[in-house]
C-alpha atoms as a PDB file:
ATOM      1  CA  UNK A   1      42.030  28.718 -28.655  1.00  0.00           C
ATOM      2  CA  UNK A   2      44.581  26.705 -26.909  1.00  0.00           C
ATOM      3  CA  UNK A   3      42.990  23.707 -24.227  1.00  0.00           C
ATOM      4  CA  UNK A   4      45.498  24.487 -21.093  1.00  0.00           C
ATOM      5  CA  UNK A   5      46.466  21.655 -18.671  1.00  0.00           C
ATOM      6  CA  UNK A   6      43.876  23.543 -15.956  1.00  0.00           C
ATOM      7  CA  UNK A   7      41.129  23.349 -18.238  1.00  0.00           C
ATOM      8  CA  UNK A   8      41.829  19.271 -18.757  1.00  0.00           C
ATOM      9  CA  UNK A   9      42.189  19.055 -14.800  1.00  0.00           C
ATOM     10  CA  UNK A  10      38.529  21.005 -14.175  1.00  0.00           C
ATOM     11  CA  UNK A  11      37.142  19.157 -17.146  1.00  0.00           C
ATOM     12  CA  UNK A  12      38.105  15.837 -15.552  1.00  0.00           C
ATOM     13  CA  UNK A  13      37.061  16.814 -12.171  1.00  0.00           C
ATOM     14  CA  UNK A  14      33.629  17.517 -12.990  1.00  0.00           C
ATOM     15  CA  UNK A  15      33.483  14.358 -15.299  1.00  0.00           C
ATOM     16  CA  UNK A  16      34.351  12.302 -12.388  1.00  0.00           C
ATOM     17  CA  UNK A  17      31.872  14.032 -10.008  1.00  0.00           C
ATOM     18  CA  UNK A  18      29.194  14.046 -12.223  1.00  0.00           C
ATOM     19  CA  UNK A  19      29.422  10.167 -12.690  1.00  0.00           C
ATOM     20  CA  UNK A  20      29.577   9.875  -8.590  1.00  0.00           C
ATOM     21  CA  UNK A  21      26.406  11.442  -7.670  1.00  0.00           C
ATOM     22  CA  UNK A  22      24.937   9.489 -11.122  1.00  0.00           C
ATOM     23  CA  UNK A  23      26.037   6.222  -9.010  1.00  0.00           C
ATOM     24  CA  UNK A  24      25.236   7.558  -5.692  1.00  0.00           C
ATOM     25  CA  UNK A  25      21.488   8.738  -7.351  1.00  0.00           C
ATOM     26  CA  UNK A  26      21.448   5.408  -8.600  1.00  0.00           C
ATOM     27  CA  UNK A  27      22.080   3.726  -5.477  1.00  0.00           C
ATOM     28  CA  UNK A  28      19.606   5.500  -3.501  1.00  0.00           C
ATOM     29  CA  UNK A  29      16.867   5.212  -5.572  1.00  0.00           C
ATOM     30  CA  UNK A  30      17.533   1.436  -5.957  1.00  0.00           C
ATOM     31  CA  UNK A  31      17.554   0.754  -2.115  1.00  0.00           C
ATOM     32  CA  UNK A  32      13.946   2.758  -1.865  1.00  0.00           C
ATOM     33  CA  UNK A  33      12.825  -0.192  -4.439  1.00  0.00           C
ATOM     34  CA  UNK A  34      14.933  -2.913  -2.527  1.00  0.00           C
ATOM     35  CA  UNK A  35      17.048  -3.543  -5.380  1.00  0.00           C
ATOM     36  CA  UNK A  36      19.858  -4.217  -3.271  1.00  0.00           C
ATOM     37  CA  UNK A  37      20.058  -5.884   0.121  1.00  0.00           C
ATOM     38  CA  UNK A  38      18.581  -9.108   1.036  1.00  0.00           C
ATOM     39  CA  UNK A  39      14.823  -9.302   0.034  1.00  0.00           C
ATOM     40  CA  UNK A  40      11.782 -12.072  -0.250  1.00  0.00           C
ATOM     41  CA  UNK A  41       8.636 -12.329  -2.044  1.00  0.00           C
ATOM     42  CA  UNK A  42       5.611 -12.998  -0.934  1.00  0.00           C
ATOM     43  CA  UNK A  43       2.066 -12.757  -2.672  1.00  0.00           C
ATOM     44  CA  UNK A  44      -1.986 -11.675  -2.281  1.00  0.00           C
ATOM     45  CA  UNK A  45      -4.682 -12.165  -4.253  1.00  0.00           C
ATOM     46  CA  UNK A  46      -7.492  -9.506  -4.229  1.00  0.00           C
ATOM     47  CA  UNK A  47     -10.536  -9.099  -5.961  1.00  0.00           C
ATOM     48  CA  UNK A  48     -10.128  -4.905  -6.530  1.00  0.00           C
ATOM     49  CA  UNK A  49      -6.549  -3.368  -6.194  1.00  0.00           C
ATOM     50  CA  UNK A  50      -7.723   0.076  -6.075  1.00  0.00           C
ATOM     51  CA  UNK A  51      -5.517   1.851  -8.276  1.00  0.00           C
ATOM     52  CA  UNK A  52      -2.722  -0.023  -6.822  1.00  0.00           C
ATOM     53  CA  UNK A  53       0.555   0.735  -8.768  1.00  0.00           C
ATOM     54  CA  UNK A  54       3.902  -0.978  -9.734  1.00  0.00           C
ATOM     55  CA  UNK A  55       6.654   0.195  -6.898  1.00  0.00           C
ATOM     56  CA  UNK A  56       3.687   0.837  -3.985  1.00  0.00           C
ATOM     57  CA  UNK A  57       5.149   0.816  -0.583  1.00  0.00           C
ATOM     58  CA  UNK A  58       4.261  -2.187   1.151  1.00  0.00           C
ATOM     59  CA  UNK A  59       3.618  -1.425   4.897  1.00  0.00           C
ATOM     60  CA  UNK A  60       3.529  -4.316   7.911  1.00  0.00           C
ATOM     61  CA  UNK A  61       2.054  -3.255  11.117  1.00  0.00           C
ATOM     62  CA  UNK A  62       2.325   0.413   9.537  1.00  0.00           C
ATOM     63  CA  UNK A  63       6.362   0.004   8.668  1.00  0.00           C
ATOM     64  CA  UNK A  64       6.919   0.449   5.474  1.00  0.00           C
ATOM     65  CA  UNK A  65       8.892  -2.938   5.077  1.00  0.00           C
ATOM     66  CA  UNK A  66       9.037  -3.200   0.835  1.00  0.00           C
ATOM     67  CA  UNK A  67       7.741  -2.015  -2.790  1.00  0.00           C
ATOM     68  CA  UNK A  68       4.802  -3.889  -4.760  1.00  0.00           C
ATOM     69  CA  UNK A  69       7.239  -5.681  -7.691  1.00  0.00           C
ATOM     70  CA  UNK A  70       4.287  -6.638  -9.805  1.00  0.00           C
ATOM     71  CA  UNK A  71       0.578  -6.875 -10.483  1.00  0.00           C
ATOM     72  CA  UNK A  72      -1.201  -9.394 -12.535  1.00  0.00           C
ATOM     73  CA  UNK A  73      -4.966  -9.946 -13.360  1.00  0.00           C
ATOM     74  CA  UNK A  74      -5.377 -13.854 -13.568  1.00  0.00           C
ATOM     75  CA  UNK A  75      -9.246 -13.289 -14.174  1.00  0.00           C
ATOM     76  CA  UNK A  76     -11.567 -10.884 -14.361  1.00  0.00           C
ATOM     77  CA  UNK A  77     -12.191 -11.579 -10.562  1.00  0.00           C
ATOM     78  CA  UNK A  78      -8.475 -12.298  -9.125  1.00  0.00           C
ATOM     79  CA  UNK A  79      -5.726  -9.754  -9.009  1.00  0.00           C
ATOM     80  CA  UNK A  80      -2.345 -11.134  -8.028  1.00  0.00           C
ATOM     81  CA  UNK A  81       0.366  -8.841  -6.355  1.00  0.00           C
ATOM     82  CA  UNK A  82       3.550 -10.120  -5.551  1.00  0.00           C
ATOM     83  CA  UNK A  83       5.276  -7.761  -2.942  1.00  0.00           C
ATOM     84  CA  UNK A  84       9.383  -7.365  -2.142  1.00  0.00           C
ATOM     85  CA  UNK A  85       9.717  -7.341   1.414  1.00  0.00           C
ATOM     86  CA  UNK A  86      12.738  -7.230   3.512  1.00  0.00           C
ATOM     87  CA  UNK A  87      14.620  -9.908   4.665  1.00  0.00           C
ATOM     88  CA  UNK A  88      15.247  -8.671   7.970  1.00  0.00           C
ATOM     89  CA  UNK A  89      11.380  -8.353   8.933  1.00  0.00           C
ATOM     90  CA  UNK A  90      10.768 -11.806   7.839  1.00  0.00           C
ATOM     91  CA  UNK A  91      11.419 -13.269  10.980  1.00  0.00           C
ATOM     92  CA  UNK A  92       7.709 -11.217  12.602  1.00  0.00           C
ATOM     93  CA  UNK A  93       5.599 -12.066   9.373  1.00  0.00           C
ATOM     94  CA  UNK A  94       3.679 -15.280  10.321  1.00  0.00           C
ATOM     95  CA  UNK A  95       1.530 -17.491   8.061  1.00  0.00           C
ATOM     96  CA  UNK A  96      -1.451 -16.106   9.608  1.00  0.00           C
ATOM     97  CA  UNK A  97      -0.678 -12.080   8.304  1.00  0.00           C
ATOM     98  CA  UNK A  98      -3.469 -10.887   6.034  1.00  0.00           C
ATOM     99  CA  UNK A  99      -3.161  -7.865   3.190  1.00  0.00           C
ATOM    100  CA  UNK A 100      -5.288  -4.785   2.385  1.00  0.00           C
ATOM    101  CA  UNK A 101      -4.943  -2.267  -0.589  1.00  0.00           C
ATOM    102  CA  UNK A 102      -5.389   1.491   1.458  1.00  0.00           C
ATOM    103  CA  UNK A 103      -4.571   4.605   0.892  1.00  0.00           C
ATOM    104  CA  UNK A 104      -1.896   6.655   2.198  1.00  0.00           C
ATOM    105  CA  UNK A 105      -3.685   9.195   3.584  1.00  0.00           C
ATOM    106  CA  UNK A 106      -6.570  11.329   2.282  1.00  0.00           C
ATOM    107  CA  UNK A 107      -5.759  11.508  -0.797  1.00  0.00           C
ATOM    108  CA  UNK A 108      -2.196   9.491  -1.159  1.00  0.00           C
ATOM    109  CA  UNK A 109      -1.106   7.206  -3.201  1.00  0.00           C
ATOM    110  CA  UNK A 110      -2.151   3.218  -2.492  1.00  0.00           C
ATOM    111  CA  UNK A 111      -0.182   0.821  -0.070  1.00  0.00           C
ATOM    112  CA  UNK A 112      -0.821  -2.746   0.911  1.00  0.00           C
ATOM    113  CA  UNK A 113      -0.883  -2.926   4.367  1.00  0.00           C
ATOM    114  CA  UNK A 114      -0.159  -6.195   6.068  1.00  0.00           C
ATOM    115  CA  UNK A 115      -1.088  -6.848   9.644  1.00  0.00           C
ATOM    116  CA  UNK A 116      -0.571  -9.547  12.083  1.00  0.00           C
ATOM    117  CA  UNK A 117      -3.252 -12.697  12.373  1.00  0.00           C
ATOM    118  CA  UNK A 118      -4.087 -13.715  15.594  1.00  0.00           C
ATOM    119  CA  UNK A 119      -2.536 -16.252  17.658  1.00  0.00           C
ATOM    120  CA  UNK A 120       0.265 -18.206  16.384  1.00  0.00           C
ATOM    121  CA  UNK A 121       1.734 -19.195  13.191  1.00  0.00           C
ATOM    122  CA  UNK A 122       4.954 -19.973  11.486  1.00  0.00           C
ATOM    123  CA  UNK A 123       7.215 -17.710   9.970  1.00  0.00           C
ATOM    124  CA  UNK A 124       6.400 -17.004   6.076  1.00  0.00           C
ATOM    125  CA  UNK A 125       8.848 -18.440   4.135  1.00  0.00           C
ATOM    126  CA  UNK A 126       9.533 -16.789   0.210  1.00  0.00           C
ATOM    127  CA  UNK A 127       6.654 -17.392  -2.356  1.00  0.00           C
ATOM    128  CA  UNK A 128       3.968 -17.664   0.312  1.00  0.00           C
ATOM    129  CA  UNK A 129       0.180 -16.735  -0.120  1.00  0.00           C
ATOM    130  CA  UNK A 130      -0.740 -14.690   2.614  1.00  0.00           C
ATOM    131  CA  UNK A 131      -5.052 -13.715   2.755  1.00  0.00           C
ATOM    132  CA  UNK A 132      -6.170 -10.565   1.702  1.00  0.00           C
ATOM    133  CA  UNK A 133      -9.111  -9.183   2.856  1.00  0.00           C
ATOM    134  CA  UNK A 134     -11.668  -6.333   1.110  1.00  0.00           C
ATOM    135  CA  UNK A 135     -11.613  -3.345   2.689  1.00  0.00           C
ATOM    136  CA  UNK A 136     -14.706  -0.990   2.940  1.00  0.00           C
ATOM    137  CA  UNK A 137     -14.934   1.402   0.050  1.00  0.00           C
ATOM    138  CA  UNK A 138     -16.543   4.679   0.067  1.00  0.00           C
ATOM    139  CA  UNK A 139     -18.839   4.122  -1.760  1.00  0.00           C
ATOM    140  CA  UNK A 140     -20.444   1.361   0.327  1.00  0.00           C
ATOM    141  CA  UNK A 141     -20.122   3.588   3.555  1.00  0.00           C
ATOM    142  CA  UNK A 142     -22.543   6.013   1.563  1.00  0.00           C
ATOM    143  CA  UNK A 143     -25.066   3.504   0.812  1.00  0.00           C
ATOM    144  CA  UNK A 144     -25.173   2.684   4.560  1.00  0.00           C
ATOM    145  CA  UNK A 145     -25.019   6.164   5.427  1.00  0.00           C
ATOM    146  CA  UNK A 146     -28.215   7.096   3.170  1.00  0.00           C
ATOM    147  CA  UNK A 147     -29.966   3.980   4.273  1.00  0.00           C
ATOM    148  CA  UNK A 148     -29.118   5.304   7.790  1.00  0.00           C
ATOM    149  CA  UNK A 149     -30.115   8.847   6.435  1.00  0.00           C
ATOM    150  CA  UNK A 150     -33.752   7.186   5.207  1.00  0.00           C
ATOM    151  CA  UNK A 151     -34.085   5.089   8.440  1.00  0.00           C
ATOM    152  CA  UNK A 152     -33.719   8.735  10.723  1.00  0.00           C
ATOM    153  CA  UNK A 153     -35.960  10.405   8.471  1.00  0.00           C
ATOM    154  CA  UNK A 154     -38.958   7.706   8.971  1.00  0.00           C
ATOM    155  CA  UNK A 155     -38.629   7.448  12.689  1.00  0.00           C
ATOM    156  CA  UNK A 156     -38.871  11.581  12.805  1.00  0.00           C
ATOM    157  CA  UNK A 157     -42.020  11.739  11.011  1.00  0.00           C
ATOM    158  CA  UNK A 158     -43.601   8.634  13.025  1.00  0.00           C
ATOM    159  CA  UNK A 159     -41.895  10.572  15.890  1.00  0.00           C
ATOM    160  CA  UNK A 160     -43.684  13.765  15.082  1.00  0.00           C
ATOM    161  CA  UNK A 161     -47.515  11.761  14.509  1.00  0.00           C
ATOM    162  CA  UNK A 162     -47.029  10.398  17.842  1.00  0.00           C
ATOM    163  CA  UNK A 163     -46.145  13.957  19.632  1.00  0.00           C
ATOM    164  CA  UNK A 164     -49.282  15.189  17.267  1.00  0.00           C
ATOM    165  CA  UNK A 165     -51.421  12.558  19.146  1.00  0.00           C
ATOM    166  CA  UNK A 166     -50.263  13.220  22.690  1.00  0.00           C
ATOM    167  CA  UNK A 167     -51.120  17.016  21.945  1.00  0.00           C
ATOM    168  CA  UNK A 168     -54.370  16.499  20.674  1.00  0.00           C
ATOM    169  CA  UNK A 169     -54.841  14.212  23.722  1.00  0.00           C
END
């Protein structure tokens, strides 16, 4: 079977189209993890990370403004995330901003969320150390909860002696 010069032509288009959405692909997916465009770094130390993962969105005042770019347990105490933010926010992240691993959602994947301090600061410059604070976990809101839970339980049966007592007269 003889190759005509239509086959070459169709052959060659589709060559050439598949390697321009493989760059385009490429391209797209690479902005979504800040690999291109101006970016900074900035870091957090926590003492739990929550199932935090490699590529996280990293969220400022609830925008997501750049990816985790790596995770690194210094102790058995001290987790250290460095964060790729974007260059262009830079100029509202103050000294003062503090970090905290959440979830997105219900049931969504983990973000570090970084929100304003109070009052004034100076702008964070690349390779700062901003605070991170622990954020309630479930499971300590259901240890309050029961205590709670134990606490209401007590006061209804002194509760119901007392009403006993008034009846009785």
């Amino acid at each position: 079977m003889k190759i005509t010069d239509t086959q070459k032509a169709k052959l060659g288009m589709f060559v050439m189209l598949t390697g321009l959405i493989l760059i385009i692909s490429l391209y797209l997916i690479g902005k979504k993890q800040n690999l291109f465009g101006d970016t900074f770094s900035i870091t957090s130390v926590f003492s739990n990370v929550n199932g935090l993962k490699l590529g996280n969105n990293v969220r400022y005042a609830g925008i997501n403004v750049g990816t985790v770019k790596e995770i690194t347990m210094v102790n058995d105490s001290t987790i250290c995330v460095d964060m790729v933010i974007e260059e262009g926010i830079r100029r509202h992240m103050k000294e003062n901003a503090f970090a905290v691993v959440g979830s997105d959602g219900l049931v969504g994947s983990m973000v570090v969320n970084i929100f304003p301090g109070n009052g004034q600061g100076s702008v964070l410059q690349k390779g700062d150390t901003i605070f991170s604070v622990k954020k309630k976990s479930t499971t300590d809101m259901m240890s309050t909860l029961s205590i709670t839970n134990d606490n209401a339980a007590e006061l209804s049966k002194e509760l119901l002696q007392i009403t006993h007592s008034i009846n009785e007269g």
